[in-house]
PDB file of N, CA and C in Angstrom:
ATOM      1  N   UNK A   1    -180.641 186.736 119.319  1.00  0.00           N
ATOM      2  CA  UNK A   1    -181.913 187.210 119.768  1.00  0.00           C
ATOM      3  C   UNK A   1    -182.246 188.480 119.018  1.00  0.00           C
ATOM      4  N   UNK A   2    -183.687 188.860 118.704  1.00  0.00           N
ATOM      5  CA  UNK A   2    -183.814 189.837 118.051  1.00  0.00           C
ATOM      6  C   UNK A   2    -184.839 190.414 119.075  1.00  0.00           C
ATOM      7  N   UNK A   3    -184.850 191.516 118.954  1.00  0.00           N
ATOM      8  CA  UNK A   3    -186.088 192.831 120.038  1.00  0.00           C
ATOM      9  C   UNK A   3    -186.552 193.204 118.769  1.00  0.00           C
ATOM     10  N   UNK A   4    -187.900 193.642 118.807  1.00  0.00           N
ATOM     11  CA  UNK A   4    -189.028 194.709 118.249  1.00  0.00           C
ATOM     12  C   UNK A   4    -189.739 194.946 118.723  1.00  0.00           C
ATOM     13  N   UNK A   5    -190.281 196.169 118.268  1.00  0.00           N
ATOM     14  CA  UNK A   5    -191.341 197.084 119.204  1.00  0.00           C
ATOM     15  C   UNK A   5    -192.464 196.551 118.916  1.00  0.00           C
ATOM     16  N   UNK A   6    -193.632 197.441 119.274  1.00  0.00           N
ATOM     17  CA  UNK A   6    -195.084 196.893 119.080  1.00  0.00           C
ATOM     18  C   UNK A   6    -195.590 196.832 117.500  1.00  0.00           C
ATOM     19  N   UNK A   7    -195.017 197.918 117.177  1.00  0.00           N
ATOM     20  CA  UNK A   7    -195.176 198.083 115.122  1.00  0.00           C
ATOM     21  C   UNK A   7    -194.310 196.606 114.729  1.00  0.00           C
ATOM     22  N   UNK A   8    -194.152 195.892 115.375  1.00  0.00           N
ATOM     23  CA  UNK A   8    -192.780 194.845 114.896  1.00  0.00           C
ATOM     24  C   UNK A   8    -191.555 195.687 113.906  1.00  0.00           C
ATOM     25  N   UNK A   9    -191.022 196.682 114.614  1.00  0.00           N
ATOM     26  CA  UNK A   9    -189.795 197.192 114.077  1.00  0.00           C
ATOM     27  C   UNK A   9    -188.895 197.132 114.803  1.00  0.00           C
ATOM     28  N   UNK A  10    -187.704 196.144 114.007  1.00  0.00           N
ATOM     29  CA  UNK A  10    -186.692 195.721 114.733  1.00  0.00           C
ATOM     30  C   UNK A  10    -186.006 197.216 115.516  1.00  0.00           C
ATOM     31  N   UNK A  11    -185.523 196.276 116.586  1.00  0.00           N
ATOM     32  CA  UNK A  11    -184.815 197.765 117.724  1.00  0.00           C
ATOM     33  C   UNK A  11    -183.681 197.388 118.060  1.00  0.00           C
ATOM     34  N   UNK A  12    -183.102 196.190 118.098  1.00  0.00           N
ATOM     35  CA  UNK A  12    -182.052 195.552 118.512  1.00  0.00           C
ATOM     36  C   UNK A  12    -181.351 194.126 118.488  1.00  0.00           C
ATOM     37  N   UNK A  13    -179.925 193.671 117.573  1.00  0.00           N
ATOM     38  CA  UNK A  13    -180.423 192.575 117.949  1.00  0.00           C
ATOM     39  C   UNK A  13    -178.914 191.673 118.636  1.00  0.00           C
ATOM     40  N   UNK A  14    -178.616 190.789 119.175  1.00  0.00           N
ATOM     41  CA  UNK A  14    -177.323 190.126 119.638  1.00  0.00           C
ATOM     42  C   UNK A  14    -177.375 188.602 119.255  1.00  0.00           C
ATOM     43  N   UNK A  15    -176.436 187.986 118.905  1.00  0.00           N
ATOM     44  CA  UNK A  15    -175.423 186.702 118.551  1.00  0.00           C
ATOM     45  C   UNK A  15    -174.443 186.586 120.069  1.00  0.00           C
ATOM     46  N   UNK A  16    -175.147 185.338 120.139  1.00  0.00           N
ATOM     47  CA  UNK A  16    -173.680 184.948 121.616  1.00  0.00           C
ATOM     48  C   UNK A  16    -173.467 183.462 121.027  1.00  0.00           C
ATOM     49  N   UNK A  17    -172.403 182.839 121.302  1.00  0.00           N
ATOM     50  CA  UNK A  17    -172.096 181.746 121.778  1.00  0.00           C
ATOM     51  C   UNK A  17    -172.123 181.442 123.035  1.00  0.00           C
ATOM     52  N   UNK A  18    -172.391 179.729 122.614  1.00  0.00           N
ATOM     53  CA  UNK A  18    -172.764 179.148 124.593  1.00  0.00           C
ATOM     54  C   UNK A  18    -171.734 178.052 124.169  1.00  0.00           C
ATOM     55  N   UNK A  19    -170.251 177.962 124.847  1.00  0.00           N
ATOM     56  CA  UNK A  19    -169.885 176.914 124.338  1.00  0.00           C
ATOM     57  C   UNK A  19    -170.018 176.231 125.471  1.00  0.00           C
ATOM     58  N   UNK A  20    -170.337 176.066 126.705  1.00  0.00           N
ATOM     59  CA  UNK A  20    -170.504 174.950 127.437  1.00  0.00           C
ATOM     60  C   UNK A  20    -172.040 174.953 127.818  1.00  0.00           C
ATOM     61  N   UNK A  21    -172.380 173.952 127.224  1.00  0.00           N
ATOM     62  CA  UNK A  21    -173.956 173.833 127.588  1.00  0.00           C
ATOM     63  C   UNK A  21    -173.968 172.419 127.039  1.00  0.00           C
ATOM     64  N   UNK A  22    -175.386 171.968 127.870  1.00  0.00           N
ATOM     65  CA  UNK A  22    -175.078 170.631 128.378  1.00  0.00           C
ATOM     66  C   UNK A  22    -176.216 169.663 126.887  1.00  0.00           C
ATOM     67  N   UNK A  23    -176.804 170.808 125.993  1.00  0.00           N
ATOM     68  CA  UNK A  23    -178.197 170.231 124.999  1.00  0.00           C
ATOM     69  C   UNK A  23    -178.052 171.465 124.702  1.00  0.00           C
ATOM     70  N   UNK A  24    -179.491 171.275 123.390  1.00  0.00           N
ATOM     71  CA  UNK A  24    -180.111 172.318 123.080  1.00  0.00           C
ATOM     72  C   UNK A  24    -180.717 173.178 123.784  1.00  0.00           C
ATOM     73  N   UNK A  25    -181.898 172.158 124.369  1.00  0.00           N
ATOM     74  CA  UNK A  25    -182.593 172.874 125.552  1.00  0.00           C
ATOM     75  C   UNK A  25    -182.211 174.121 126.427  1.00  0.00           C
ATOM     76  N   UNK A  26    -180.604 173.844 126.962  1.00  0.00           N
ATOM     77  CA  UNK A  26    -180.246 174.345 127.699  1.00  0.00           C
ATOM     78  C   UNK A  26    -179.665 175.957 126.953  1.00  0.00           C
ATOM     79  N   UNK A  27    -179.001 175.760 125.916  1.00  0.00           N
ATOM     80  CA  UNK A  27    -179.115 176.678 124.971  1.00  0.00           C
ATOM     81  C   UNK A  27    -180.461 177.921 124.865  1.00  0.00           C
ATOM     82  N   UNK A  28    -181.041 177.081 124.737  1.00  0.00           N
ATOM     83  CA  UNK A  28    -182.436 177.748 124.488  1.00  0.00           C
ATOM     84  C   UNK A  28    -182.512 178.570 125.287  1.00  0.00           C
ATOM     85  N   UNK A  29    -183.225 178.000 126.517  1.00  0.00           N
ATOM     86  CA  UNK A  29    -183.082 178.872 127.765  1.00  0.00           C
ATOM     87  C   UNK A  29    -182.570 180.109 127.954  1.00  0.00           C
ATOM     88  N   UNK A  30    -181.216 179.831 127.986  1.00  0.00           N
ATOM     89  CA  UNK A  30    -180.378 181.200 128.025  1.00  0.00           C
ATOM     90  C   UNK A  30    -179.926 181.618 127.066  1.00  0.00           C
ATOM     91  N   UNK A  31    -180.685 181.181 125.862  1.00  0.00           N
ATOM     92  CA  UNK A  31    -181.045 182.196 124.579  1.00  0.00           C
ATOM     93  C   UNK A  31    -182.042 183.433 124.903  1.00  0.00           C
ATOM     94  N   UNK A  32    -182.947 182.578 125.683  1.00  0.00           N
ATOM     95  CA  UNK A  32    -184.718 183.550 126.060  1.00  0.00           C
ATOM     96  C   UNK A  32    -183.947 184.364 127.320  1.00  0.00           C
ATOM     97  N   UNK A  33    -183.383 184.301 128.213  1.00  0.00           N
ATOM     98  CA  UNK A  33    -183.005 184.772 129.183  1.00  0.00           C
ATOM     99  C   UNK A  33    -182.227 185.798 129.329  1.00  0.00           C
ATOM    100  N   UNK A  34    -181.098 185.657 128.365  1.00  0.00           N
ATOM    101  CA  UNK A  34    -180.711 186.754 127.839  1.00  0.00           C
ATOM    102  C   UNK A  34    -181.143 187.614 127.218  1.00  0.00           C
ATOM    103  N   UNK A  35    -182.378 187.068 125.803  1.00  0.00           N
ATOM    104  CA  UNK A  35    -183.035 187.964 125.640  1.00  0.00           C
ATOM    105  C   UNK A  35    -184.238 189.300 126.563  1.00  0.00           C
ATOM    106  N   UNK A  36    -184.251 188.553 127.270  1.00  0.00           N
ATOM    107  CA  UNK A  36    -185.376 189.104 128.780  1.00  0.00           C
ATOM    108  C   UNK A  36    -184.258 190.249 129.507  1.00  0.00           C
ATOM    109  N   UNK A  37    -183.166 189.807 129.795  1.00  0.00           N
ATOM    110  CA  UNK A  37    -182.144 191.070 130.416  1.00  0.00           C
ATOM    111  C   UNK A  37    -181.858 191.864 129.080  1.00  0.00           C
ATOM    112  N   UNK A  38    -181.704 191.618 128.083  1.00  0.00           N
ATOM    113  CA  UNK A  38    -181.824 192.289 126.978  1.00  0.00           C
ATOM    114  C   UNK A  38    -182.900 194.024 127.010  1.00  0.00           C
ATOM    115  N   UNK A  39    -183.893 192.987 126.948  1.00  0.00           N
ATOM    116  CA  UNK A  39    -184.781 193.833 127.008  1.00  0.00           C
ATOM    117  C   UNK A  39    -185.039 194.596 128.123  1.00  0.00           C
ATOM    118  N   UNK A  40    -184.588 194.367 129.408  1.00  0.00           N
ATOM    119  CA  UNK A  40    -184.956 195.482 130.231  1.00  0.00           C
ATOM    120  C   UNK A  40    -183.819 196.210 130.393  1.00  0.00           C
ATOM    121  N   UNK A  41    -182.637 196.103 129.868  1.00  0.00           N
ATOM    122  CA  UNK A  41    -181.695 196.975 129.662  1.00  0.00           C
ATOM    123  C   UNK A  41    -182.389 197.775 128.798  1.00  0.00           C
ATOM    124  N   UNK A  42    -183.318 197.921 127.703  1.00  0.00           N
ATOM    125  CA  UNK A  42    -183.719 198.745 126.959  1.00  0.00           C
ATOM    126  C   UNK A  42    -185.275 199.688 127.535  1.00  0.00           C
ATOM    127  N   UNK A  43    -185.130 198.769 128.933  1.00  0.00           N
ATOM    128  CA  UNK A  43    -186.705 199.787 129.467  1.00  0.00           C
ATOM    129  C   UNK A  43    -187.937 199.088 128.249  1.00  0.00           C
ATOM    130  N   UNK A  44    -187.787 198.231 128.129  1.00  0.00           N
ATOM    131  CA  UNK A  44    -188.955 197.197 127.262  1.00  0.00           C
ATOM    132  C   UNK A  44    -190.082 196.795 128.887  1.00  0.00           C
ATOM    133  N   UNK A  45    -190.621 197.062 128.947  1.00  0.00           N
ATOM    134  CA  UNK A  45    -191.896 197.241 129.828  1.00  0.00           C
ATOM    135  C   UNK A  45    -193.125 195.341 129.717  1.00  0.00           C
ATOM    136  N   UNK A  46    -193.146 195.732 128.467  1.00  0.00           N
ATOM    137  CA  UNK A  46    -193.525 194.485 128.207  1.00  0.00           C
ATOM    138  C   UNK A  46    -193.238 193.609 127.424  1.00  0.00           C
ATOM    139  N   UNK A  47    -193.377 192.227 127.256  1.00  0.00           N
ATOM    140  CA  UNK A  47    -192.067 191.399 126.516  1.00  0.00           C
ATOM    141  C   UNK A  47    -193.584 190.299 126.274  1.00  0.00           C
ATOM    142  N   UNK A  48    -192.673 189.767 124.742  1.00  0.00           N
ATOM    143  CA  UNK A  48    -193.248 188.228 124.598  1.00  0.00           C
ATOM    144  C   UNK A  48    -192.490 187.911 124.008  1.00  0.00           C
ATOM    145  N   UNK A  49    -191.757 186.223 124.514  1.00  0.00           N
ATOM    146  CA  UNK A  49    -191.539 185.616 124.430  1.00  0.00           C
ATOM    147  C   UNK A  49    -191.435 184.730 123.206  1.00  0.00           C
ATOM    148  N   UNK A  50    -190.709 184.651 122.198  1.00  0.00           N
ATOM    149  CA  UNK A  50    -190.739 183.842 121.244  1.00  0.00           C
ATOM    150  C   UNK A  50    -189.760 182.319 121.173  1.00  0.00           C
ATOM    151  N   UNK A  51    -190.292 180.986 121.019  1.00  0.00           N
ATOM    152  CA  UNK A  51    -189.322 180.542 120.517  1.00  0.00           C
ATOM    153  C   UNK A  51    -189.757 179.040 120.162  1.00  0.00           C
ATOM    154  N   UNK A  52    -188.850 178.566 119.383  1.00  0.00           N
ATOM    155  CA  UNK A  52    -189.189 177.299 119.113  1.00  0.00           C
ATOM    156  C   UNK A  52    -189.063 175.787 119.567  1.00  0.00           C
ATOM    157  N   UNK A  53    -188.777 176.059 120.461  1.00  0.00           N
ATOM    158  CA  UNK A  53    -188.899 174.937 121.312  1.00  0.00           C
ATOM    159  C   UNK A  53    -189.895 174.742 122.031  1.00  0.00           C
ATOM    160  N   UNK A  54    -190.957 173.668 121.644  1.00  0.00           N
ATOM    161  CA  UNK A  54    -191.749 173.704 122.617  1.00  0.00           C
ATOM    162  C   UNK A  54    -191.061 172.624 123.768  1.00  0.00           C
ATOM    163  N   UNK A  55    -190.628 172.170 123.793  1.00  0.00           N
ATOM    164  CA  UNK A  55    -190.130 171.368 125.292  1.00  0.00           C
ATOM    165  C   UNK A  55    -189.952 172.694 126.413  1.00  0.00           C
ATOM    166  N   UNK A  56    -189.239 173.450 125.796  1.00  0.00           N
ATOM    167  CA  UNK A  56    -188.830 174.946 126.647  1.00  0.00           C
ATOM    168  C   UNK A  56    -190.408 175.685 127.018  1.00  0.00           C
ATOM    169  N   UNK A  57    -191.478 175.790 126.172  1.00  0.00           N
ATOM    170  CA  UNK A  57    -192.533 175.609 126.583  1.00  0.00           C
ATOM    171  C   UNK A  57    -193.477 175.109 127.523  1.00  0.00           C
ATOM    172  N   UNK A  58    -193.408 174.056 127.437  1.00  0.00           N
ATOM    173  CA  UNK A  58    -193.872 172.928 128.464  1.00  0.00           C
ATOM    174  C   UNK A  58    -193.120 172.881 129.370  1.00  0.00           C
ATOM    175  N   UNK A  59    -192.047 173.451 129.743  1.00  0.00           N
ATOM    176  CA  UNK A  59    -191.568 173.270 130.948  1.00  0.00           C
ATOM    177  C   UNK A  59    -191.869 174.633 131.890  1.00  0.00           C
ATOM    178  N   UNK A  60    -191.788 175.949 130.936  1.00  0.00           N
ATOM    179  CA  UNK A  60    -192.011 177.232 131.150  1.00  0.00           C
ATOM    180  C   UNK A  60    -193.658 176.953 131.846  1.00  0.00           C
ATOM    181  N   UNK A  61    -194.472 176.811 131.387  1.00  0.00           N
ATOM    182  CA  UNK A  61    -195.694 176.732 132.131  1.00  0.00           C
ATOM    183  C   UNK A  61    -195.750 175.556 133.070  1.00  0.00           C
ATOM    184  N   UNK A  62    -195.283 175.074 133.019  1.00  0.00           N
ATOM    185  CA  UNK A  62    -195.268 173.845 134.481  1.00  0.00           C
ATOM    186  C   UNK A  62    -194.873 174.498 135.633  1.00  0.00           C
ATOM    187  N   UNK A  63    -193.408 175.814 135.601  1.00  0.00           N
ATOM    188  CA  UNK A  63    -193.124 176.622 136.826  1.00  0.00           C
ATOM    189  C   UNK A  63    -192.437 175.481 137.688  1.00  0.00           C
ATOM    190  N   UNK A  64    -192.564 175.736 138.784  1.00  0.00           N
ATOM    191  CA  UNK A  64    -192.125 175.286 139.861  1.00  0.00           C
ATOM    192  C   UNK A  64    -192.448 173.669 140.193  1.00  0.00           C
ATOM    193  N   UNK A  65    -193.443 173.068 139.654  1.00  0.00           N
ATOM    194  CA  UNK A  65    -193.547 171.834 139.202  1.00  0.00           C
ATOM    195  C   UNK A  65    -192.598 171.138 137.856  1.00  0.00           C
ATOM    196  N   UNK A  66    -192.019 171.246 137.803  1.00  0.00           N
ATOM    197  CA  UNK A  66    -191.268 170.674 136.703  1.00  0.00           C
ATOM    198  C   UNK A  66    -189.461 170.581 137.219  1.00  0.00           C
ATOM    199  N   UNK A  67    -188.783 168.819 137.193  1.00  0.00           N
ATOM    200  CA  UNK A  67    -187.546 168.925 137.422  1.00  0.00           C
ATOM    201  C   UNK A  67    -186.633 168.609 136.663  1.00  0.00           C
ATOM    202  N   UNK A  68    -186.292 169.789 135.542  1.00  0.00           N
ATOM    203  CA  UNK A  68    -185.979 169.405 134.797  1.00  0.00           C
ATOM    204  C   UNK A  68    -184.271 170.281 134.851  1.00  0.00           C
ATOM    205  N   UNK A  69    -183.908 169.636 134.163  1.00  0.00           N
ATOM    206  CA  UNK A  69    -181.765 170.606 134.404  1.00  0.00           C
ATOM    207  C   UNK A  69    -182.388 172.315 134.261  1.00  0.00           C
ATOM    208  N   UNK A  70    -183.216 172.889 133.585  1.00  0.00           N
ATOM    209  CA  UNK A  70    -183.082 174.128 133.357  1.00  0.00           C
ATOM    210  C   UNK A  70    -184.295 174.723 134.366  1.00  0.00           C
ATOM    211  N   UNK A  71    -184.435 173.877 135.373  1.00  0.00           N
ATOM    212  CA  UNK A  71    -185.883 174.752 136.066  1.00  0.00           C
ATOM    213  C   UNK A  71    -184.689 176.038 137.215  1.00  0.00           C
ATOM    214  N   UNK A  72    -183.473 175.211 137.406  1.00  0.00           N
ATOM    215  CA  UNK A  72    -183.386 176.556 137.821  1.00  0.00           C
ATOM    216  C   UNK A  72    -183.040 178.674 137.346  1.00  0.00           C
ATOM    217  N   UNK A  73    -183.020 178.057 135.882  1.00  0.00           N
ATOM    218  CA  UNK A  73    -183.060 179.264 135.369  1.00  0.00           C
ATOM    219  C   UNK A  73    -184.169 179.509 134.978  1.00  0.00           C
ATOM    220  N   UNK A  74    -185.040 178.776 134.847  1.00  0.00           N
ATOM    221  CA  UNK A  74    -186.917 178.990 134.432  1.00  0.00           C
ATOM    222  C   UNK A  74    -187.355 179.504 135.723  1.00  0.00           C
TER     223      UNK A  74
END
């Protein structure tokens, strides 16, 4: 995951492994998720979201309608 500020200047960035995960998808997820505790460990106020998955997309705006393996970390 990478952080930057509003100038887009990098501020921070981390590499994890996920070795038990069940897809990509699921990967993903707590790729973005981590990045999100990431960032408020740094007092980041406001955040957007980057990534390439749109399935992780489409599920992210569905919310609470959507049953999919990762709605409970969405």
């Amino acid at each position: 995951m990478v952080l930057r500020d509003h100038a887009d200047t990098f501020r921070r960035g981390r590499a994890q492994w996920y070795q038990h995960r069940l897809n990509a998808l699921s990967m993903e997820v707590d790729a973005c998720r981590n990045g999100l505790a990431l960032a408020g460990e740094m007092n980041f106020r406001r955040v957007q979201v980057e990534t390439d998955s749109q399935e992780l997309v489409k599920l992210w705006e569905m919310g609470a309608l959507q049953r999919s393996c990762i709605s409970p970390i969405i």
